[in-house]
N, C-alpha and C. Protein backbone atom coordinates (compact mmCIF):
# COMPACT_ATOMS: atom_id res chain seq x y z
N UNK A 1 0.86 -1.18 0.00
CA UNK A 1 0.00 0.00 0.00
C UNK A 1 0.90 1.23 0.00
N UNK A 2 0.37 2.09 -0.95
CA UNK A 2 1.35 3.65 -0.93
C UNK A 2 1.43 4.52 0.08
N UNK A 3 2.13 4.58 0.39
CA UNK A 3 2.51 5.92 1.83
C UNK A 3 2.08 6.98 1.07
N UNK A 4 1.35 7.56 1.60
CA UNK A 4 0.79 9.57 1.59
C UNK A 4 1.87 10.28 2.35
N UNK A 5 2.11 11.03 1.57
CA UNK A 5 3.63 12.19 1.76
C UNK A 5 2.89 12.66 2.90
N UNK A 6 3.04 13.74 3.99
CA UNK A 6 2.68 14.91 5.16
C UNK A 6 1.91 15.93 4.28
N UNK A 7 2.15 16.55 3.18
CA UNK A 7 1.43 17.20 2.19
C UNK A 7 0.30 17.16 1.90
N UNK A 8 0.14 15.50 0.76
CA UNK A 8 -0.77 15.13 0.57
C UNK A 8 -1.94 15.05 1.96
N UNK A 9 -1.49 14.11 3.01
CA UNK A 9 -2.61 14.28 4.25
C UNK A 9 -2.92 15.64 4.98
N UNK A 10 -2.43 16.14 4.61
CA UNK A 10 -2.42 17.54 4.70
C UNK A 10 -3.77 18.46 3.85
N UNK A 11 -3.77 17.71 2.91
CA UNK A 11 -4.31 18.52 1.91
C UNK A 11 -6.02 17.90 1.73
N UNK A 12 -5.60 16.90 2.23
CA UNK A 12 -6.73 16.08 2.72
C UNK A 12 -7.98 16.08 3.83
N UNK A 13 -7.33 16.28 4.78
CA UNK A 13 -7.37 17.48 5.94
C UNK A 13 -8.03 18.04 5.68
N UNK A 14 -7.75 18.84 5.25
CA UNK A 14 -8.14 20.48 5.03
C UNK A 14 -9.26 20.31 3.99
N UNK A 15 -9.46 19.78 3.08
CA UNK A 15 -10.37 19.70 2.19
C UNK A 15 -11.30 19.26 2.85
N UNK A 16 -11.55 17.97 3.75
CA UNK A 16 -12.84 17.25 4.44
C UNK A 16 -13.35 18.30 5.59
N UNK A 17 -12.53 19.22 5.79
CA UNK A 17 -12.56 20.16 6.87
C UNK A 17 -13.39 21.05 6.93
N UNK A 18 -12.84 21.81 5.13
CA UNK A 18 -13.63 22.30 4.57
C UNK A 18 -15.32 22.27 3.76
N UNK A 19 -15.12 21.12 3.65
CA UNK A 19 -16.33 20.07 3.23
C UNK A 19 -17.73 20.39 4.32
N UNK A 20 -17.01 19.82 5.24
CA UNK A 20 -17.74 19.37 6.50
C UNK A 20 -18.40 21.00 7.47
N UNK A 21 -17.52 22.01 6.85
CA UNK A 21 -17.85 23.36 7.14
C UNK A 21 -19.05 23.77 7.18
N UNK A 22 -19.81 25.09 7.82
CA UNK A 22 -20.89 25.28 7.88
C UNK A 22 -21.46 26.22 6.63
N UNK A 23 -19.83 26.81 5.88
CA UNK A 23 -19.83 28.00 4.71
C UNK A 23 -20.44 27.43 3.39
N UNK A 24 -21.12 28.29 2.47
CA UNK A 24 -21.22 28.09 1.22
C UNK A 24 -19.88 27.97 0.77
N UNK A 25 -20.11 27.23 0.17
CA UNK A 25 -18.53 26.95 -1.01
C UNK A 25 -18.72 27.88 -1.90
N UNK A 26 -17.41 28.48 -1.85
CA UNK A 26 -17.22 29.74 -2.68
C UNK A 26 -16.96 30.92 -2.06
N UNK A 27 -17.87 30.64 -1.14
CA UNK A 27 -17.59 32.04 -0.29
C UNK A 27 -16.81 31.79 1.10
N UNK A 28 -16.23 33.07 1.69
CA UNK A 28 -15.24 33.14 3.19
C UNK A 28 -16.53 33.71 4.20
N UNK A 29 -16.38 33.27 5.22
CA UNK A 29 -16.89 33.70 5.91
C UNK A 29 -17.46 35.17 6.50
N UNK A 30 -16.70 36.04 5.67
CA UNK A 30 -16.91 37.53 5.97
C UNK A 30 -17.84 37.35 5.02
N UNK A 31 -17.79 36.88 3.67
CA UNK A 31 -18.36 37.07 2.50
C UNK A 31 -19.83 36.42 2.76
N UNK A 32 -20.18 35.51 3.75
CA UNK A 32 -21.32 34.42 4.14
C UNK A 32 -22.10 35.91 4.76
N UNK A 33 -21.22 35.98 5.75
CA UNK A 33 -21.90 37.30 6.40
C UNK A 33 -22.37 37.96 6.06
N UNK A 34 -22.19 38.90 5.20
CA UNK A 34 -22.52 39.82 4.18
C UNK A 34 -24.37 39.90 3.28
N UNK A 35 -24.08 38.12 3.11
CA UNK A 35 -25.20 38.08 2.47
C UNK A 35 -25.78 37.53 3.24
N UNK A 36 -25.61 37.18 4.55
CA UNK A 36 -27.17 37.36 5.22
C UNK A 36 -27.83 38.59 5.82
N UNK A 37 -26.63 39.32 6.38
CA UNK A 37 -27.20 40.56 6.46
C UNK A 37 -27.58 41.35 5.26
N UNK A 38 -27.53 41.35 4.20
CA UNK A 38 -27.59 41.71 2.81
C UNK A 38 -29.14 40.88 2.74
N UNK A 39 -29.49 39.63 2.71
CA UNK A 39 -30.95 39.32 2.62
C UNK A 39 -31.96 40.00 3.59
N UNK A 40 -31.24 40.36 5.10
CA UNK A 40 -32.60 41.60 6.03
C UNK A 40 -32.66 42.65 5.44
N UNK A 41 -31.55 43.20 5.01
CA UNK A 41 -31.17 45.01 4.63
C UNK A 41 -32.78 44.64 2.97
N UNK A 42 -32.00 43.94 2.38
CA UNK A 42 -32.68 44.01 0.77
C UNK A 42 -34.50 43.69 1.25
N UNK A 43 -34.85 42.41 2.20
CA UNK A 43 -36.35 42.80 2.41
C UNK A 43 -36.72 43.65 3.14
N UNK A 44 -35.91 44.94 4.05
CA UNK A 44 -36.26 46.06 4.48
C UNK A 44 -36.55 46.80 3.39
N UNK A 45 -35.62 47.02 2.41
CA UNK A 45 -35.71 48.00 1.32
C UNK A 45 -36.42 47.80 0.39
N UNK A 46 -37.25 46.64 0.27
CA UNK A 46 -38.36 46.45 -0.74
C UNK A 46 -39.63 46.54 0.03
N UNK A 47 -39.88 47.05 1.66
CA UNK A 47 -40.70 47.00 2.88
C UNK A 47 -40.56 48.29 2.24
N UNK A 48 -39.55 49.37 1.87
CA UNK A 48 -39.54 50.48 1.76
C UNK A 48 -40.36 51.27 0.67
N UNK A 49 -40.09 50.13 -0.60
CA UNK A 49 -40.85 50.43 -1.69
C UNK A 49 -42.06 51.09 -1.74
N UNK A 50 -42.33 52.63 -1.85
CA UNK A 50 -43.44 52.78 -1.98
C UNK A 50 -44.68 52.26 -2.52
N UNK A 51 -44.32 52.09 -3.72
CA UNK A 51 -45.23 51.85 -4.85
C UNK A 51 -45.26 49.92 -4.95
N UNK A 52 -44.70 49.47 -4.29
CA UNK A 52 -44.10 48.01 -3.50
C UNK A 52 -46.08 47.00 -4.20
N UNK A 53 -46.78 48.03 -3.75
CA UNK A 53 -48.35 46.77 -4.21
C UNK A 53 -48.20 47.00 -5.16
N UNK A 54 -47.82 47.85 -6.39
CA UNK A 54 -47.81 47.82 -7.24
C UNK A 54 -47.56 46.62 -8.48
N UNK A 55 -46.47 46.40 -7.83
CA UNK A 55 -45.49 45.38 -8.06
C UNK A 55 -46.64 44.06 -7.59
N UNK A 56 -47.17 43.56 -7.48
CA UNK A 56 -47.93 41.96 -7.21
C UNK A 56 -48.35 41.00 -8.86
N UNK A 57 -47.82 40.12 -8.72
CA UNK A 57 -48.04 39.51 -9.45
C UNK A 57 -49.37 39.11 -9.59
N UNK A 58 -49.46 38.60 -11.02
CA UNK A 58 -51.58 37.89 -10.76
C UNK A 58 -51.96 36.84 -10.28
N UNK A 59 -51.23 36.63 -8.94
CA UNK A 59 -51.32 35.42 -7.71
C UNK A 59 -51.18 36.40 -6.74
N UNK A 60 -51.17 37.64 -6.67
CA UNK A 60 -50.80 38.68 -5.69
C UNK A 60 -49.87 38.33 -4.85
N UNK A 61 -48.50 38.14 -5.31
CA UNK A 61 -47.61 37.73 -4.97
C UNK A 61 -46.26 38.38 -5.06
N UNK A 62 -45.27 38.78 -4.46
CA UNK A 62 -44.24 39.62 -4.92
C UNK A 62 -43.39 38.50 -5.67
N UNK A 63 -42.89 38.71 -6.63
CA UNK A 63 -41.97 37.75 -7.64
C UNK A 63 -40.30 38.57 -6.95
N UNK A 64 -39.79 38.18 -6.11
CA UNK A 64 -38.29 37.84 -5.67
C UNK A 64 -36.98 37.19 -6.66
N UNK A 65 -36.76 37.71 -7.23
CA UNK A 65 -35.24 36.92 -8.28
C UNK A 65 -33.74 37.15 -7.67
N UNK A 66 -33.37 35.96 -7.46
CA UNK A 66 -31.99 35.82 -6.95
C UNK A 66 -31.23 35.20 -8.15
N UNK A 67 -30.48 35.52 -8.61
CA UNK A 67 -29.37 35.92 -10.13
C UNK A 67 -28.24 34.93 -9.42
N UNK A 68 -27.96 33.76 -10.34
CA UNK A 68 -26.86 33.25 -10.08
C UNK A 68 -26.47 32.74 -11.72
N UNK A 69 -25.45 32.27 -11.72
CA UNK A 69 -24.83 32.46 -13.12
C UNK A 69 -25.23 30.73 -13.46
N UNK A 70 -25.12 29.68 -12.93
CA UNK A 70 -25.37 28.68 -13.58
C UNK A 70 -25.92 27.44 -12.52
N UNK A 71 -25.60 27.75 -11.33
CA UNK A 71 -25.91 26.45 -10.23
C UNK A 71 -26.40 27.31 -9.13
N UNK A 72 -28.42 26.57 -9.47
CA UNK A 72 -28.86 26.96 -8.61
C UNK A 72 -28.69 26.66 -7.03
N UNK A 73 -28.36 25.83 -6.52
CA UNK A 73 -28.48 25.41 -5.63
C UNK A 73 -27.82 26.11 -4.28
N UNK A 74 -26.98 26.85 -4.92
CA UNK A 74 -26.87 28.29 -3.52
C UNK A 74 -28.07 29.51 -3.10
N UNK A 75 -28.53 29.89 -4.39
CA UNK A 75 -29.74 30.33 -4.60
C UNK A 75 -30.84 29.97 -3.79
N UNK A 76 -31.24 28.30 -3.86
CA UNK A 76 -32.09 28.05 -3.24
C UNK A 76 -31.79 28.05 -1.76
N UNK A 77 -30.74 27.36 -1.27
CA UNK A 77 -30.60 28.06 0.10
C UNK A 77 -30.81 29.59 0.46
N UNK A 78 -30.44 30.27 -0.17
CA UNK A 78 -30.78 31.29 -0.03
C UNK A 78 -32.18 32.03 0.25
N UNK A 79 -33.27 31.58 -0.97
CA UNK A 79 -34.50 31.65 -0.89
C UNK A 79 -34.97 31.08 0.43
N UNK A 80 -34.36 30.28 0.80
CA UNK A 80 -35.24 29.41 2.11
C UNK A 80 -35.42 30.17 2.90
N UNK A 81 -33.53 30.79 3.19
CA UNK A 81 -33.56 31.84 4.04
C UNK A 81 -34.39 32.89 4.28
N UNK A 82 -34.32 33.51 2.82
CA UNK A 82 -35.22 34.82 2.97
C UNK A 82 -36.58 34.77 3.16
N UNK A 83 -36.93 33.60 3.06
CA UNK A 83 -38.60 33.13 3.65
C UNK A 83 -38.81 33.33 4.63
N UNK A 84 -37.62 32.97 5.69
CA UNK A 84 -37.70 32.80 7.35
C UNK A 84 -37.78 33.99 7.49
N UNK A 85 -37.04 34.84 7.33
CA UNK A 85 -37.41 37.20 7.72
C UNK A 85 -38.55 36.97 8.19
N UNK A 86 -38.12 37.41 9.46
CA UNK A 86 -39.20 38.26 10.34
C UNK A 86 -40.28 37.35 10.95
N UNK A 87 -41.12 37.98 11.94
CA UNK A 87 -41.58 37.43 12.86
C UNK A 87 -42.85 35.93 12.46
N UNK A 88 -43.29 36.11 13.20
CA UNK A 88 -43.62 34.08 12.75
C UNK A 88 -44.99 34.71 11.91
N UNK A 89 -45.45 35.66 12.16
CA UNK A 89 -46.38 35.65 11.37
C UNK A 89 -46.40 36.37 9.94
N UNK A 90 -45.38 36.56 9.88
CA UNK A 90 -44.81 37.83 8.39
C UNK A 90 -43.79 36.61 7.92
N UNK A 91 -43.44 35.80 8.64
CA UNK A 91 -42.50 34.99 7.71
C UNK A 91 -43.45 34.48 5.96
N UNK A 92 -42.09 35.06 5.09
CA UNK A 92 -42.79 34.54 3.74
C UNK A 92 -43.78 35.96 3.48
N UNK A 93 -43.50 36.61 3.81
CA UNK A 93 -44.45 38.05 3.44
C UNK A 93 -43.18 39.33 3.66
N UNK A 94 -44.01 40.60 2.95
CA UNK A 94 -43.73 41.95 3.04
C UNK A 94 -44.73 42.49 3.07
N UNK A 95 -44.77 43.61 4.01
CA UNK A 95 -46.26 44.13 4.12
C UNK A 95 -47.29 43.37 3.94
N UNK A 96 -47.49 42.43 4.11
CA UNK A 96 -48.47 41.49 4.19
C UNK A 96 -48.38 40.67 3.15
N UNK A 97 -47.47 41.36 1.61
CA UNK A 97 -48.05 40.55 0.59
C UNK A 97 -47.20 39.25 0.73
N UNK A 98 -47.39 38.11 0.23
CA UNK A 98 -47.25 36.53 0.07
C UNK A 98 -45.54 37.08 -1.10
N UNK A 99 -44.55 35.93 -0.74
CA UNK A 99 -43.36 36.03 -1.47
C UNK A 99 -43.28 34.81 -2.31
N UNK A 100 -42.76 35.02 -3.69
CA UNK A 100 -42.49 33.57 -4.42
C UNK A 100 -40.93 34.14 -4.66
N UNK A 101 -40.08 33.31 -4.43
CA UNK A 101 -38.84 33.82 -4.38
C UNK A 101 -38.69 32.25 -5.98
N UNK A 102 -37.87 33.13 -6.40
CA UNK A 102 -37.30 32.12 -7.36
C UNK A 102 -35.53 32.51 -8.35
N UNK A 103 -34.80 31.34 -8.04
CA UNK A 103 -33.62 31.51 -8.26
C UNK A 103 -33.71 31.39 -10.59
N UNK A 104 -32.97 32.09 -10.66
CA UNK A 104 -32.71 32.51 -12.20
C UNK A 104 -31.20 32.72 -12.49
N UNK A 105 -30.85 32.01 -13.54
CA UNK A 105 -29.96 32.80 -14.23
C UNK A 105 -30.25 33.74 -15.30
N UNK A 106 -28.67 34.70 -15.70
CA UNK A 106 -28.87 35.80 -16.01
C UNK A 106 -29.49 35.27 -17.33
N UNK A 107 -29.46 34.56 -18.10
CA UNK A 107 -30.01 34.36 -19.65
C UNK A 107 -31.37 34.05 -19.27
N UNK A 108 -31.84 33.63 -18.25
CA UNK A 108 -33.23 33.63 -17.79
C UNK A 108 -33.84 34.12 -17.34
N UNK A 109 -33.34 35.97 -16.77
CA UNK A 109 -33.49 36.44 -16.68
C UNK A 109 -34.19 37.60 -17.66
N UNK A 110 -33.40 37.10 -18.86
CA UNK A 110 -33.36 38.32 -20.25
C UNK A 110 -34.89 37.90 -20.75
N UNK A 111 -35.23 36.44 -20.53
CA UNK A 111 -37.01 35.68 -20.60
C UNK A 111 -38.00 36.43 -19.84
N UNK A 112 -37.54 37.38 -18.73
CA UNK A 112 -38.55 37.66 -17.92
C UNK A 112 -39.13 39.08 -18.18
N UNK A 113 -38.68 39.78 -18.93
CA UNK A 113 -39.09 40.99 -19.01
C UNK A 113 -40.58 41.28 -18.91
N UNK A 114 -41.07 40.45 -19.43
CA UNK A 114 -42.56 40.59 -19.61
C UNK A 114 -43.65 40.25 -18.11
N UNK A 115 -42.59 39.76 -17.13
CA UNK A 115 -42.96 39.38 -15.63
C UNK A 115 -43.35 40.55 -15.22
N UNK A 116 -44.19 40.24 -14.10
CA UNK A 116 -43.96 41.69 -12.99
C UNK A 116 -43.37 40.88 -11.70
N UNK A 117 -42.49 41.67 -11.21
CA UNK A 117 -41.51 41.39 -10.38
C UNK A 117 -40.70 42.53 -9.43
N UNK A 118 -41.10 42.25 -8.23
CA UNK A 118 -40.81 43.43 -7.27
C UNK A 118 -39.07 43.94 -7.49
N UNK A 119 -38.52 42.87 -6.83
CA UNK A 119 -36.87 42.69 -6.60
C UNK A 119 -36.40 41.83 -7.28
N UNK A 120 -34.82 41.97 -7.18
CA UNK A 120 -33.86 41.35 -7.55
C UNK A 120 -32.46 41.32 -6.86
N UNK A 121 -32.24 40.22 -6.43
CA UNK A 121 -30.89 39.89 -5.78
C UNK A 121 -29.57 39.19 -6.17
N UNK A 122 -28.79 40.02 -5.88
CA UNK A 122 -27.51 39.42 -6.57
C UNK A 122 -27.04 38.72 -6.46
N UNK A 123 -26.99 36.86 -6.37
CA UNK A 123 -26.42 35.47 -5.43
C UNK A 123 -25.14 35.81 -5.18
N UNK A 124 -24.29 36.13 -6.53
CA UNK A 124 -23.13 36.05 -6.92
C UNK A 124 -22.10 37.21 -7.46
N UNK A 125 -20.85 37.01 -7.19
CA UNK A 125 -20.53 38.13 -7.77
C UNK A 125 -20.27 37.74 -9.54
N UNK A 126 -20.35 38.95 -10.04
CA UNK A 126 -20.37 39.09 -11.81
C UNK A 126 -19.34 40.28 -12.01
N UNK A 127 -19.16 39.70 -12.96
CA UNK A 127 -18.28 40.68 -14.21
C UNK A 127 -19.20 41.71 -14.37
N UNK A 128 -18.67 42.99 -15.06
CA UNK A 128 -19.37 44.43 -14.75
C UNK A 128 -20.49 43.78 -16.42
N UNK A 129 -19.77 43.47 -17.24
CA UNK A 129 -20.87 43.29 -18.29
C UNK A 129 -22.34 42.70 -17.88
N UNK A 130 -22.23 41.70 -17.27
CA UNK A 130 -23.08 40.46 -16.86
C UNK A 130 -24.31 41.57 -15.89
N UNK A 131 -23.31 41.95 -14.57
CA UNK A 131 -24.21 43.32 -13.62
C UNK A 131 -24.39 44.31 -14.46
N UNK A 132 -24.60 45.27 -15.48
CA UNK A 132 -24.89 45.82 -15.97
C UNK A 132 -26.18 45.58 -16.84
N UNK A 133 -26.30 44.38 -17.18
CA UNK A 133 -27.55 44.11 -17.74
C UNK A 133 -28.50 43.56 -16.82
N UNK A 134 -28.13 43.18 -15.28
CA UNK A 134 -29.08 43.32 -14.15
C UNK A 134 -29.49 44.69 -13.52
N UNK A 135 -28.41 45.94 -14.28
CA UNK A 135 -28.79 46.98 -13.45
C UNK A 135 -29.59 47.66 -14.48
N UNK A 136 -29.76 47.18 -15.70
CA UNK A 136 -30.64 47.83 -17.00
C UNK A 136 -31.66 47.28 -16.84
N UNK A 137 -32.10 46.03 -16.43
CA UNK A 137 -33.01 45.16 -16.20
C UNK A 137 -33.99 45.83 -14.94
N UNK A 138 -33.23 46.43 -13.95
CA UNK A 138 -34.00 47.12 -12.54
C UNK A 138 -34.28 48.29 -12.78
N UNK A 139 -33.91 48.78 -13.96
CA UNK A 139 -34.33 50.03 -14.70
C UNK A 139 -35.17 49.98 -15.14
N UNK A 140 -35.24 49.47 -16.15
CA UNK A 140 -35.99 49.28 -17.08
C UNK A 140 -37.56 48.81 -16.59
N UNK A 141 -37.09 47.76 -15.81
CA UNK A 141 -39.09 47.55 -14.59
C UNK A 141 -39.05 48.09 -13.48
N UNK A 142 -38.07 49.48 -13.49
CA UNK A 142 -38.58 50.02 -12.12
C UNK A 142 -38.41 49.29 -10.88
N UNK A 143 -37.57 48.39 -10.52
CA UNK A 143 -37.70 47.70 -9.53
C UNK A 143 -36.73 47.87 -8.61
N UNK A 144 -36.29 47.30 -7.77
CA UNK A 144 -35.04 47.54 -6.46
C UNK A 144 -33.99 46.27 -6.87
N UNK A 145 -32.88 46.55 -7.33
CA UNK A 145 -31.74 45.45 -7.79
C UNK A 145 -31.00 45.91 -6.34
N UNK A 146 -30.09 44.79 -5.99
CA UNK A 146 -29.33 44.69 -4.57
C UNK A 146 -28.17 43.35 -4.72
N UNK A 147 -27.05 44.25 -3.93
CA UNK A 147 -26.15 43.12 -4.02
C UNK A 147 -25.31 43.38 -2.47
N UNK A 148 -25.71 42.13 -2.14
CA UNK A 148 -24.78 42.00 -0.90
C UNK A 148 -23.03 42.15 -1.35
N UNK A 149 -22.29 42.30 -2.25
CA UNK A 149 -21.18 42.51 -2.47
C UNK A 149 -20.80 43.71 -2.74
N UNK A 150 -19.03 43.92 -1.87
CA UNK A 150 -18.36 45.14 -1.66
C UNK A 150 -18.34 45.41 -3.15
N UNK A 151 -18.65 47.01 -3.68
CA UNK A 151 -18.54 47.19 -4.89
C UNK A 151 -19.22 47.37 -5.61
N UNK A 152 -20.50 46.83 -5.74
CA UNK A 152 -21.15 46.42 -6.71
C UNK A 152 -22.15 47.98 -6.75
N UNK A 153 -22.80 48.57 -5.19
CA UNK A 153 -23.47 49.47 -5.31
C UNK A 153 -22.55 50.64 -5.98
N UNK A 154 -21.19 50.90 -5.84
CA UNK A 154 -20.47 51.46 -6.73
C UNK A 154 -20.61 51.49 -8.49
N UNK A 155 -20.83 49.98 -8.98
CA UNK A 155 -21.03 49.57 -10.19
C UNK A 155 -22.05 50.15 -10.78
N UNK A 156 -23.29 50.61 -9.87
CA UNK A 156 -24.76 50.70 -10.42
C UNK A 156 -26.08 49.94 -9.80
N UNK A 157 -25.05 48.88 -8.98
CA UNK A 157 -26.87 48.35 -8.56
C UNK A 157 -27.46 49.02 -7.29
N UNK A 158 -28.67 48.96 -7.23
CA UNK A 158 -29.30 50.10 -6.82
C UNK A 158 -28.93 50.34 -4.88
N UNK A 159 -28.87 48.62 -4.69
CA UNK A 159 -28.46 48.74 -3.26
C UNK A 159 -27.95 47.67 -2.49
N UNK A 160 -27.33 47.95 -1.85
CA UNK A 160 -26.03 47.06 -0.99
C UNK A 160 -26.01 47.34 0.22
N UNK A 161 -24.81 47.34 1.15
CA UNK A 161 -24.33 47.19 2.00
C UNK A 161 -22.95 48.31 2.14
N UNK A 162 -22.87 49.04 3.44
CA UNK A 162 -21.93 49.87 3.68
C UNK A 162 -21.51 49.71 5.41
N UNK A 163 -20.56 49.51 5.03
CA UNK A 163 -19.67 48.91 6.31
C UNK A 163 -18.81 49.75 6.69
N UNK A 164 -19.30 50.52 7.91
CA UNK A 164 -18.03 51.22 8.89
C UNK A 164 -18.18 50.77 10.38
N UNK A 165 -18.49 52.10 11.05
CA UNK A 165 -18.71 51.74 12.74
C UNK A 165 -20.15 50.97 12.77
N UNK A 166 -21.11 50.97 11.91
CA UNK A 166 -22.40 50.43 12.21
C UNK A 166 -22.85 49.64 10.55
N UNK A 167 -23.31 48.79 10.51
CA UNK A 167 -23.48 48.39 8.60
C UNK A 167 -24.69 49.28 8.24
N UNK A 168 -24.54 49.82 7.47
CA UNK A 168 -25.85 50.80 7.06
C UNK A 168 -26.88 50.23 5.85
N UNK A 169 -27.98 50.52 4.92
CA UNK A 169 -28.52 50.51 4.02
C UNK A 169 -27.33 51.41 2.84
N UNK A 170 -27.19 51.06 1.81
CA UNK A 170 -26.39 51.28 0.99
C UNK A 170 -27.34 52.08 -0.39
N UNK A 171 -27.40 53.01 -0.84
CA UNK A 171 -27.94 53.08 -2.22
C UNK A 171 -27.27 54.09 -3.20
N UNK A 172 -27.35 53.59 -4.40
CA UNK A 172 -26.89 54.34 -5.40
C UNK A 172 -27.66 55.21 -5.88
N UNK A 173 -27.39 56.64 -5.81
CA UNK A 173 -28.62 57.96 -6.14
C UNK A 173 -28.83 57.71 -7.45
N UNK A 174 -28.05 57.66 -8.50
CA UNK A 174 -28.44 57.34 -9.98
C UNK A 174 -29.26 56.41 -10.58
N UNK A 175 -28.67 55.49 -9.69
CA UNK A 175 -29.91 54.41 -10.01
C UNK A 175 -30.92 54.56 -9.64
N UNK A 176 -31.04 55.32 -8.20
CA UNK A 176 -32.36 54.99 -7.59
C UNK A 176 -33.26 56.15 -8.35
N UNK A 177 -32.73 57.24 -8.89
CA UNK A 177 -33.39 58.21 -9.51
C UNK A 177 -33.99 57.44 -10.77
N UNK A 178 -32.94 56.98 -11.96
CA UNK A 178 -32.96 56.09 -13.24
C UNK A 178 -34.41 55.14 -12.62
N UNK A 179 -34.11 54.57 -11.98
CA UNK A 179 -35.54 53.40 -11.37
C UNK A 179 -36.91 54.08 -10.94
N UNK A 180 -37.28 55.62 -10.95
CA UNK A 180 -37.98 55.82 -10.98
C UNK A 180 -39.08 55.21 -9.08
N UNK A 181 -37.97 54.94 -8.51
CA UNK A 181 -38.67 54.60 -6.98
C UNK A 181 -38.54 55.17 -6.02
N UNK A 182 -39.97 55.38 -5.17
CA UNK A 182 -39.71 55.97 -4.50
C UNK A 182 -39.39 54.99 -2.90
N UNK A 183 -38.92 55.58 -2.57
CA UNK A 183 -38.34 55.10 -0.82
C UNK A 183 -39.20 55.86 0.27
N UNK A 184 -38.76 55.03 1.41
CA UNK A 184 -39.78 55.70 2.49
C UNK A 184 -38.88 56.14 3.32
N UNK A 185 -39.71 57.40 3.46
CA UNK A 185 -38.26 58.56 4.19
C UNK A 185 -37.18 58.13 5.30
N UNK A 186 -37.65 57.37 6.09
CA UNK A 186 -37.16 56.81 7.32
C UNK A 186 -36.22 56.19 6.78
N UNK A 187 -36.06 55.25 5.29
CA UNK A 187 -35.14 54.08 5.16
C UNK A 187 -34.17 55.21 4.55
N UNK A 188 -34.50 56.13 3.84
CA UNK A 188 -33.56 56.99 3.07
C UNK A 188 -32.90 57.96 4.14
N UNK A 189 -33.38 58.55 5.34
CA UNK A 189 -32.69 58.78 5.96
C UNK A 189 -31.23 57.93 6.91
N UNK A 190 -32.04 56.72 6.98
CA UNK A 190 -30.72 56.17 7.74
C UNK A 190 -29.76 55.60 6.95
N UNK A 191 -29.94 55.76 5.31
CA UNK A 191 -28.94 55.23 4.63
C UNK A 191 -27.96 55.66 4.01
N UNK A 192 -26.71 55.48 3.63
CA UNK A 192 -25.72 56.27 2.94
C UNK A 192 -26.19 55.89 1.87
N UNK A 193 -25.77 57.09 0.75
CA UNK A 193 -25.60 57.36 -0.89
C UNK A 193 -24.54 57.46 -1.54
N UNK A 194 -24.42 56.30 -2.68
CA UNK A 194 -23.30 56.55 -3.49
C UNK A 194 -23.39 57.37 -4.74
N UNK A 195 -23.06 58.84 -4.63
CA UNK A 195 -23.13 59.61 -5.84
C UNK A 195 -21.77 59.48 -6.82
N UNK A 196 -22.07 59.02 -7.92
CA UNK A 196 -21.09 59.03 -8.90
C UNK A 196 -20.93 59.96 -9.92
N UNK A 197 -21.42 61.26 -9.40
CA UNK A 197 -21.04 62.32 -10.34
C UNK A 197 -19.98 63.26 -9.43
């Protein structure tokens, strides 16, 4: 039988270690973080949505899209999550209305135009081409695009996450102007703005 170098068991180790971890694969633990606090912040800010009934589907339902590039199956953890928000009797709701959360990729995304659909969430991080046609997409239906990743509200999407002494609501003024939405004063007051002019 072959002897395993210190390396190799080493490497072995660490992989079942990793395996056996509580993290999404792919992501570090700061980065795990992020997007769960990034799933309360994003159903606060669609709580914020004025015009939010607007948005109901013809099941009176808010249509939720979480954007991942090819494997759903982080996505759907995800969705599970964002079902659980909030207290036992709002779980699976915003303002009362009923949530259908459903994971998409971006080419299945480009199918939906003709949806009505409140939000959109960013699973993953993307290349600026790829986020750019999610941030034309939240334009274009007026809706609230959000990405739990450093950067991205920089890029254009409408809202994120801002991390100093306290994590704040994150939004981009251009977009949020371009999107045509309005916010509810309280959320726009406690949030920072990224102006890119």
């Amino acid at each position: 039988m072959p002897c395993l170098s210190r390396k190799t068991l080493s490497l072995i180790i660490f992989t079942v270690l990793l395996l056996c971890s509580g993290f999404a694969i792919g992501f570090d633990e700061p980065t795990q973080r992020r997007i769960n606090i990034g799933l309360r912040l994003f159903s606060t800010l669609l709580a914020s949505d004025m015009r939010l009934a607007e948005k109901l589907n013809a099941e009176n339902e808010l249509n939720i899209i979480l954007v991942v590039r090819d494997d759903k199956s982080h996505a759907e953890d995800l969705s599970i999550n964002f079902l659980q928000l909030g207290r036992e009797r709002d779980k699976g709701k915003i303002n009362g209305h009923p949530l259908k959360v459903v994971a998409v990729t971006v080419s299945e995304l480009k199918a939906m135009e003709s949806e009505q659909i409140a939000g959109i969430f960013v699973a993953e991080l993307f290349s600026d081409q790829v986020l750019n046609q999610i941030i034309g997409f939240g334009i274009r239906k007026q809706l609230i695009s959000y990405s739990p990743f450093e950067g991205d509200v920089e890029r254009g999407i409408l809202g994120g996450i801002a991390v100093g002494l306290r994590v704040k609501p994150y939004l981009n003024q251009s977009t949020l102007s371009a999107s045509k939405i309005e916010i509810k004063p309280l959320f726009i007051k406690v949030s920072k703005f990224y102006n890119d002019d």
